[in-house]
Structure formats: C-alpha cells, structure tokens
C-alpha atoms as a PDB file:
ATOM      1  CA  UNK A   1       0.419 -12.005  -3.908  1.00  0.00           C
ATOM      2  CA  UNK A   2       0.359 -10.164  -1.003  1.00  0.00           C
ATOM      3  CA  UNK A   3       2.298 -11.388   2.780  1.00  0.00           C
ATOM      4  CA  UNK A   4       2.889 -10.052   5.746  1.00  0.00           C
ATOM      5  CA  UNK A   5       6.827  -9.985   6.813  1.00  0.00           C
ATOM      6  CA  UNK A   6       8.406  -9.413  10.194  1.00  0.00           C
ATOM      7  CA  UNK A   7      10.612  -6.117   9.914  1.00  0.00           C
ATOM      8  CA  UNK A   8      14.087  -5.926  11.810  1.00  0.00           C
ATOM      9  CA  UNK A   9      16.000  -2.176  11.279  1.00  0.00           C
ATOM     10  CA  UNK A  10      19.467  -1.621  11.362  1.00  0.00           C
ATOM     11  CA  UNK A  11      20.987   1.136  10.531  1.00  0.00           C
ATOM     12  CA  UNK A  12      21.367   1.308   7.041  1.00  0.00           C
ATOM     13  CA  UNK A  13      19.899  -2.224   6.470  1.00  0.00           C
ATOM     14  CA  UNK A  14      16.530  -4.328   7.099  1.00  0.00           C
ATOM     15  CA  UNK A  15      16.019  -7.740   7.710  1.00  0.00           C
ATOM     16  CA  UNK A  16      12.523  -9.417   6.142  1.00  0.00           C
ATOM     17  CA  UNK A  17      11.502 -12.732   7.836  1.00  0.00           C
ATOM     18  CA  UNK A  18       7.929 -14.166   5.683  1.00  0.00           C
ATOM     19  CA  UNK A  19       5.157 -14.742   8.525  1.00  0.00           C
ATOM     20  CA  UNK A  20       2.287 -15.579   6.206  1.00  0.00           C
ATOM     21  CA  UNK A  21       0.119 -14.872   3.050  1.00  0.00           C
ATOM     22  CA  UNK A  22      -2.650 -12.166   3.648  1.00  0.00           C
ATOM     23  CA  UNK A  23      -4.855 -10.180   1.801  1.00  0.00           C
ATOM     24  CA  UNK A  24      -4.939  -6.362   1.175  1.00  0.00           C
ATOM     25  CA  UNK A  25      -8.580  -5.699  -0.039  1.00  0.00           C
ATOM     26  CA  UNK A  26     -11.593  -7.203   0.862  1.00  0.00           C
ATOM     27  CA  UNK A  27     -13.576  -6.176   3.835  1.00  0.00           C
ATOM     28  CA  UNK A  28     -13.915  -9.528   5.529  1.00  0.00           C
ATOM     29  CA  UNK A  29      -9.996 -10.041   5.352  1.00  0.00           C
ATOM     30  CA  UNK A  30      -8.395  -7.766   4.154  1.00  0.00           C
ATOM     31  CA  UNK A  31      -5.851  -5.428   5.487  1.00  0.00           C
ATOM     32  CA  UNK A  32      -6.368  -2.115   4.416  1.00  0.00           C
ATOM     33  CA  UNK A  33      -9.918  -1.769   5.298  1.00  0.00           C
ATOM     34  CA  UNK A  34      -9.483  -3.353   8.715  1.00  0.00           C
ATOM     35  CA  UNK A  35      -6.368  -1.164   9.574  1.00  0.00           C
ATOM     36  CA  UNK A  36      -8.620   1.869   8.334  1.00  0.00           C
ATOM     37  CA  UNK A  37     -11.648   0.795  10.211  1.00  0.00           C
ATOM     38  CA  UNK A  38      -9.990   1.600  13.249  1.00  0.00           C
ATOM     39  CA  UNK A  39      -9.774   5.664  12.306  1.00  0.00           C
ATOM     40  CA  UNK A  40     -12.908   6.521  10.940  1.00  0.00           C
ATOM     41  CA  UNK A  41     -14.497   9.107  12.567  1.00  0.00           C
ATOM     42  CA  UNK A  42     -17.837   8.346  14.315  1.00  0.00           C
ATOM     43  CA  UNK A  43     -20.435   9.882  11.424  1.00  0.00           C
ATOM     44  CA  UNK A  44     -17.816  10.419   9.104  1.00  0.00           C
ATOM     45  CA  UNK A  45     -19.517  11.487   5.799  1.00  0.00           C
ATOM     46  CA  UNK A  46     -18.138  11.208   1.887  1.00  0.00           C
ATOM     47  CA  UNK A  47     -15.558  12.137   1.079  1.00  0.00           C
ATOM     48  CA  UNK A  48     -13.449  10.790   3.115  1.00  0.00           C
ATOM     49  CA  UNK A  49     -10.172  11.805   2.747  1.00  0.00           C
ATOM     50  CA  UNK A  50      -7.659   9.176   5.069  1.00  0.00           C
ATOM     51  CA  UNK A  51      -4.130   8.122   5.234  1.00  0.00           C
ATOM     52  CA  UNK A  52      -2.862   4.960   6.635  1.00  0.00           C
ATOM     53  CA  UNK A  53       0.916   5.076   7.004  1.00  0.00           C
ATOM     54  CA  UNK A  54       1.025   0.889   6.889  1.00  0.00           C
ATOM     55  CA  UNK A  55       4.502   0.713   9.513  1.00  0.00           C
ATOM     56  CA  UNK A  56       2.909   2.352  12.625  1.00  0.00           C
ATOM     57  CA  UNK A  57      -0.775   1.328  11.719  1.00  0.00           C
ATOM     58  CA  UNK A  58       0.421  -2.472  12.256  1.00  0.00           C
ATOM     59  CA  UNK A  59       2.562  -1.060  15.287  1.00  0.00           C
ATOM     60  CA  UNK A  60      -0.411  -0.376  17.106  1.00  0.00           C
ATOM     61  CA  UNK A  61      -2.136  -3.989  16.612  1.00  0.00           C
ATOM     62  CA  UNK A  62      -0.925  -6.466  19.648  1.00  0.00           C
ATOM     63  CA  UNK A  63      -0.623  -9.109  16.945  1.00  0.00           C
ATOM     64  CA  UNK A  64       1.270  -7.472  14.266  1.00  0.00           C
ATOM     65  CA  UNK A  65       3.624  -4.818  15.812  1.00  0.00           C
ATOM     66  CA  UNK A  66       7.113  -4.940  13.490  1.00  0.00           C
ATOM     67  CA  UNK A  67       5.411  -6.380  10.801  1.00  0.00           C
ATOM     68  CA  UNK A  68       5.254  -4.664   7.040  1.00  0.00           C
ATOM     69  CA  UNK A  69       2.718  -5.688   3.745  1.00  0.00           C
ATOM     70  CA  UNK A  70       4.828  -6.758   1.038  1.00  0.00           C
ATOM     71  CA  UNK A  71       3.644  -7.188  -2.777  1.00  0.00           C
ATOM     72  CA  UNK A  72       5.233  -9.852  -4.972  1.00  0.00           C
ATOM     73  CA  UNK A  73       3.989  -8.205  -8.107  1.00  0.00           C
ATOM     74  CA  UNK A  74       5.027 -11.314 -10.166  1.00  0.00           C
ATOM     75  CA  UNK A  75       4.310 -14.221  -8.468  1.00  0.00           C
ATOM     76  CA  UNK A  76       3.340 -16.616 -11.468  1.00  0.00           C
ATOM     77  CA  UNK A  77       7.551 -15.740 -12.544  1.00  0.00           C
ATOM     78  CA  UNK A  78       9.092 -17.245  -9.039  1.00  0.00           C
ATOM     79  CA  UNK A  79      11.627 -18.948 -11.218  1.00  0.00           C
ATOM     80  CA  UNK A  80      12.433 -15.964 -13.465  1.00  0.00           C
ATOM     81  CA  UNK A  81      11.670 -13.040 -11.474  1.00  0.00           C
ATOM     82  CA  UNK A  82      11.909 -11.595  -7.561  1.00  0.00           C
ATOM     83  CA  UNK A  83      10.231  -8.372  -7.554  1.00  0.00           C
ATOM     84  CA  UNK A  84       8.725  -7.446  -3.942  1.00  0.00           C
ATOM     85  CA  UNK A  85       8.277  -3.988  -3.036  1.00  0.00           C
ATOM     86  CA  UNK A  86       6.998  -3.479   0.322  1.00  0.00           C
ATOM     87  CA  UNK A  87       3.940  -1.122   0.850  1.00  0.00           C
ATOM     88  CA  UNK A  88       4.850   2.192   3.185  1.00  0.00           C
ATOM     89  CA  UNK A  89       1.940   4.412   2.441  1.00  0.00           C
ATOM     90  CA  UNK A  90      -1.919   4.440   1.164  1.00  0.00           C
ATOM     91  CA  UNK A  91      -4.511   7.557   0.919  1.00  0.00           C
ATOM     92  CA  UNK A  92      -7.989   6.868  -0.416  1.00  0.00           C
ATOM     93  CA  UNK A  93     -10.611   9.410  -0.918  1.00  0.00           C
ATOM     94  CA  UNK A  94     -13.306   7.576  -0.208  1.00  0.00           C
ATOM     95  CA  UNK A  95     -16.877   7.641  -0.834  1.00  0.00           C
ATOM     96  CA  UNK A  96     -20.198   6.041  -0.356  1.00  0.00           C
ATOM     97  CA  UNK A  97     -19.633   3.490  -3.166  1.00  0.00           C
ATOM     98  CA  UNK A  98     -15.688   3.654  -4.114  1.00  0.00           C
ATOM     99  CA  UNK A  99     -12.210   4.656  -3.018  1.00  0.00           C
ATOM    100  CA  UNK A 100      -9.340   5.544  -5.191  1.00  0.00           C
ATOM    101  CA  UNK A 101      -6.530   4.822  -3.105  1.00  0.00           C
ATOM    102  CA  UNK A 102      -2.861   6.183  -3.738  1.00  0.00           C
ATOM    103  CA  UNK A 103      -0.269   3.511  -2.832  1.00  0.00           C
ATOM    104  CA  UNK A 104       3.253   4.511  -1.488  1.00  0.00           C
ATOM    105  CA  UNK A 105       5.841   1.453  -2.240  1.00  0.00           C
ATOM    106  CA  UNK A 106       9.538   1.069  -1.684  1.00  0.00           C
ATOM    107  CA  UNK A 107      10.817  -1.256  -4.077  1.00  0.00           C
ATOM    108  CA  UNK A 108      13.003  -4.136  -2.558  1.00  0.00           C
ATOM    109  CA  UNK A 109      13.617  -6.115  -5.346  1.00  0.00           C
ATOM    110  CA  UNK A 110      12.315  -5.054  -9.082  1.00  0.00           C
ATOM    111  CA  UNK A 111      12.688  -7.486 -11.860  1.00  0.00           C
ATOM    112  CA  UNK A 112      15.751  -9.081 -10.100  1.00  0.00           C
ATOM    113  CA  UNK A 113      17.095 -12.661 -10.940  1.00  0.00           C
ATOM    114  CA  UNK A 114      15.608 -15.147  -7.636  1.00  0.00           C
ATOM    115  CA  UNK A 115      18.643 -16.287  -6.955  1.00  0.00           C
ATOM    116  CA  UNK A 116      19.673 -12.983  -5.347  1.00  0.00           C
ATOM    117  CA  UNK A 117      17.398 -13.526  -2.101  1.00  0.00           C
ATOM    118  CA  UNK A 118      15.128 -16.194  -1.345  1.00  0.00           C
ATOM    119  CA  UNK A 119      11.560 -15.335  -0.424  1.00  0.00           C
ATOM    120  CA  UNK A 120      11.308 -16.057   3.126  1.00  0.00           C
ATOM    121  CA  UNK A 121      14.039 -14.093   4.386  1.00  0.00           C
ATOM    122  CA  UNK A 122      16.181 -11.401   3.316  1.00  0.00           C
ATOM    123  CA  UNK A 123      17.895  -8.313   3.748  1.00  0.00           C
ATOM    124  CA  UNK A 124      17.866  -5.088   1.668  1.00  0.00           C
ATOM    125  CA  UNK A 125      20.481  -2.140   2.504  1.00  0.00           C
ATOM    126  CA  UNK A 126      18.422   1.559   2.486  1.00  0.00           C
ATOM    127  CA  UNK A 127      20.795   2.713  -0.530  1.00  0.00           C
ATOM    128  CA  UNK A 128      19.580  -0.158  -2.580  1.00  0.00           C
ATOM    129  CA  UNK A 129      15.774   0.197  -2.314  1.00  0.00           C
ATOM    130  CA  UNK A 130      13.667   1.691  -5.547  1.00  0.00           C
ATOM    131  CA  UNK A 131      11.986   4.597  -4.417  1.00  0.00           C
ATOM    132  CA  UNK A 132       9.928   6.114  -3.936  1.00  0.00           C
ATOM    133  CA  UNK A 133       7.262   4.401  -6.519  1.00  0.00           C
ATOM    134  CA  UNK A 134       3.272   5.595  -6.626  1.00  0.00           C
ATOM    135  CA  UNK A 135       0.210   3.427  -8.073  1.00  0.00           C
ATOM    136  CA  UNK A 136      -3.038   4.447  -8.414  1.00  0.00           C
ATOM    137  CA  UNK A 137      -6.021   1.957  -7.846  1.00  0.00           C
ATOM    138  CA  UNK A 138      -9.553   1.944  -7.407  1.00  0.00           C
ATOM    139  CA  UNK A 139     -11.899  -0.255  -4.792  1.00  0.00           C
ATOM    140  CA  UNK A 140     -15.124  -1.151  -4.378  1.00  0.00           C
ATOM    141  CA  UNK A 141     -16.189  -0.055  -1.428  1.00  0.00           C
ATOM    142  CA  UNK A 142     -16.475   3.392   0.291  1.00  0.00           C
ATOM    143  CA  UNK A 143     -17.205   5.054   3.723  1.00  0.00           C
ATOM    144  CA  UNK A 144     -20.463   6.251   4.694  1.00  0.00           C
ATOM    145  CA  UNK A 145     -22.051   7.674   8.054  1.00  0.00           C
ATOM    146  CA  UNK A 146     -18.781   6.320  10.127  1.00  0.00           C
ATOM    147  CA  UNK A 147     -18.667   2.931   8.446  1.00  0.00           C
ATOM    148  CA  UNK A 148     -17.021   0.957   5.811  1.00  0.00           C
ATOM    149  CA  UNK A 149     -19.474   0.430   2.792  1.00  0.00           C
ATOM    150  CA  UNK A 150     -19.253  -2.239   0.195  1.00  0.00           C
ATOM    151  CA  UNK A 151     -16.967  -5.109  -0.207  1.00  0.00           C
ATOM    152  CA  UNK A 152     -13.961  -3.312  -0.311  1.00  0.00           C
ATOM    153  CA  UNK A 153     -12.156  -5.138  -2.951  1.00  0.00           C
ATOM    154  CA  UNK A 154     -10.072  -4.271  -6.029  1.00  0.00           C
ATOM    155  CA  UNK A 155     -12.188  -4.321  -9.259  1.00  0.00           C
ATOM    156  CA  UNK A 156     -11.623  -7.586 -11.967  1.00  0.00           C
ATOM    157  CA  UNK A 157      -8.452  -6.760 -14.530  1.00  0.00           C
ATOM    158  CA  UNK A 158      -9.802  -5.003 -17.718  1.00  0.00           C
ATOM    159  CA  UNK A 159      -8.665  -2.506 -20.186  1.00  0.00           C
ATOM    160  CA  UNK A 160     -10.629   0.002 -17.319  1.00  0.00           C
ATOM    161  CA  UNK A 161     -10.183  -0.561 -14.049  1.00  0.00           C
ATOM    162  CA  UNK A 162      -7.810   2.445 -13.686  1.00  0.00           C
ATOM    163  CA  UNK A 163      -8.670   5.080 -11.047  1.00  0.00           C
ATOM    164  CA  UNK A 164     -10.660   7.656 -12.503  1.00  0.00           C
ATOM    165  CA  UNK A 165     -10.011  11.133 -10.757  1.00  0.00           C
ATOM    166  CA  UNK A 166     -11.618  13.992 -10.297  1.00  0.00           C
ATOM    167  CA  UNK A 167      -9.878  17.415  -9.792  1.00  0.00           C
ATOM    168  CA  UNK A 168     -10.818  16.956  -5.779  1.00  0.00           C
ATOM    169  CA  UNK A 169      -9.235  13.526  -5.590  1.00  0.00           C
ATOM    170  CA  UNK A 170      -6.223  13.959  -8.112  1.00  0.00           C
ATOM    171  CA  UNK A 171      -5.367  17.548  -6.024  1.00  0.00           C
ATOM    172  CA  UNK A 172      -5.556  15.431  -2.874  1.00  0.00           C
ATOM    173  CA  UNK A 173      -3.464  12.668  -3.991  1.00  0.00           C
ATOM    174  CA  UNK A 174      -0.921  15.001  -5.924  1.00  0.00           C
ATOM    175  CA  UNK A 175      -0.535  17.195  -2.360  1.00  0.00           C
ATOM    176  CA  UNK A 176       0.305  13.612  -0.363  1.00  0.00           C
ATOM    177  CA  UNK A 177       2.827  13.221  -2.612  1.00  0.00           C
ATOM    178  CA  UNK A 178       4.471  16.245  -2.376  1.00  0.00           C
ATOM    179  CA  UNK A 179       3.890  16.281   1.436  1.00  0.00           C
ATOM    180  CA  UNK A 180       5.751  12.638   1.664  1.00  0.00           C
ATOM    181  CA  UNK A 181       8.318  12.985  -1.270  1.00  0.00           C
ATOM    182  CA  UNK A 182       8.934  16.875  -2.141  1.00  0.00           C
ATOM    183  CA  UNK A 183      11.826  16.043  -4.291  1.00  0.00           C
ATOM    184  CA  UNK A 184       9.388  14.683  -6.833  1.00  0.00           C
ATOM    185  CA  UNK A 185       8.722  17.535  -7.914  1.00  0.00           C
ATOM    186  CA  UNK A 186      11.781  19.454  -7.732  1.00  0.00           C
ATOM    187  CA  UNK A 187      12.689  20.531 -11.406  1.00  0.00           C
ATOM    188  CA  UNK A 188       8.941  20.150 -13.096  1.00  0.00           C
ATOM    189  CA  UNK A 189       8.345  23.911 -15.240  1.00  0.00           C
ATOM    190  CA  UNK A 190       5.181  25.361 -14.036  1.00  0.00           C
END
C-alpha cells in the first residue's frame, strides 16, 4: 500500500500525519510518472536517464508541499507487523517501452510489533531510521519524443518480474548510488 503523509522536521526527529491512500505507478494516477512528467525535456529521446528526489518534487506542487510517499510493505500483516519505509529517492532509465527504476527508501519502521506507532501518526527520531535501503523494479511504460509512453505500471508478481539490466543501466544506477550514499561502498576490494 502506498499513502501520502504530511512531513513535520525537527531537529533530530519527524512527525508523520496519514493524508490519504495514493498510488505510485500507473500513468493515469500515479505518482511517479506525474511528478516526472513535469521534467521531461521537450523531444527527449530513449534513454532517458532522470532522477526524481520525491521531498522537493512534492515541494513544488501547490497541493502537496511537506508531504512524503510512504510504503507499507506488509499491509495484509496490520496486526502482526508495522513496516513503513518512506520513499526519498527514484532514478529510472527509461525507454520507449520500459523503465527500470532504482528506489531510494529510509526505513521507518521494519518488521516492528504495531503497537509501537499507530498508522496515522507518528514520529521517528533520525538515529532510528534503517538506511539507507535500495530496490530495483521494473515498469511498463517508457519515455519517448518528450512524452510518457505506456501505462506506466509495475509488472504482475512472478518468479520474473525483476529488473533486468544492462551494463548502461546497472552503471547508471550503481553511480546514483554512490553519488547519494558514498559510504556504501567504502570497504568493497576492487
């Protein structure tokens, strides 16, 4: 499940206030391709290599400035498990008829017991957040002269739907990561 929460940062802690249920994928709804609609170049060809950093992209909407995308990865376990992780990052490489998209989360609560926090409004202190964690997915859906392509949605579970990359999409992917969290990669022999 996927919801958008109003944001409040102190320093050292940040307060999460539920606003509503939303969708990430999906071109007629969802999220990520709207927020990335607004940045594609006029006539921008494949690839398309794009970043949306998912804080200031909703800053700069009048309707949902200090608001954040938050996953519940397990929402069919509300009575036995509160794990929300709230999204801070996504590349894609797109192209005319898919997009493997990188996705940047913090995690807020992983695997906790529910009675910790209740759903519709919590707080999390920085030092207690899981991160940084990386997923790879793939979406239907690509870029093509200047304009989303496709319906822009995640493919069905199966044993497959992993994102397949190629050396020019791992290589960017692997550089975004090292760009946004260097220390990854501290300590890895050559």
């Amino acid at each position: 499940m996927f919801a958008l929460y109003k944001k409040d940062c102190r320093p050292g802690l940040s307060s999460y206030q539920f606003m509503e249920k939303c969708s990430l994928f999906g071109c007629n709804s969802g999220f990520l391709p709207w927020l990335l609609g607004k940045r594609i170049p006029v006539g921008q060809s494949e690839p398309f290599k794009w970043h949306l950093p998912i804080g200031r992209a909703l800053d700069e909407t009048d309707e949902y400035a200090g608001s954040v995308l938050i996953i519940d990865l397990k929402p069919n376990r509300r009575d036995t498990n509160l794990s929300l992780y709230e999204l801070v990052d996504v590349w894609g490489c797109s192209y005319a008829e898919w997009t493997p998209i990188l996705l940047h989360l913090s995690g807020l609560f992983v695997d906790a017991d529910p009675s910790v926090a209740s759903r519709e409004a919590f707080e999390v202190a920085d030092a207690d957040r899981d991160e940084p964690i990386y997923e790879f997915l793939y979406l239907n859906g690509g870029v093509l002269e200047g304009k989303l392509k496709g319906p822009w949605t995640a493919p069905p579970t199966s044993p497959t739907n992993g994102a397949l990359l190629w050396p020019d999409a791992l290589g960017y992917f692997l550089r975004c990561i090292h760009q946004r969290t260097p220390q990854i990669f501290a300590g890895i022999p050559e």
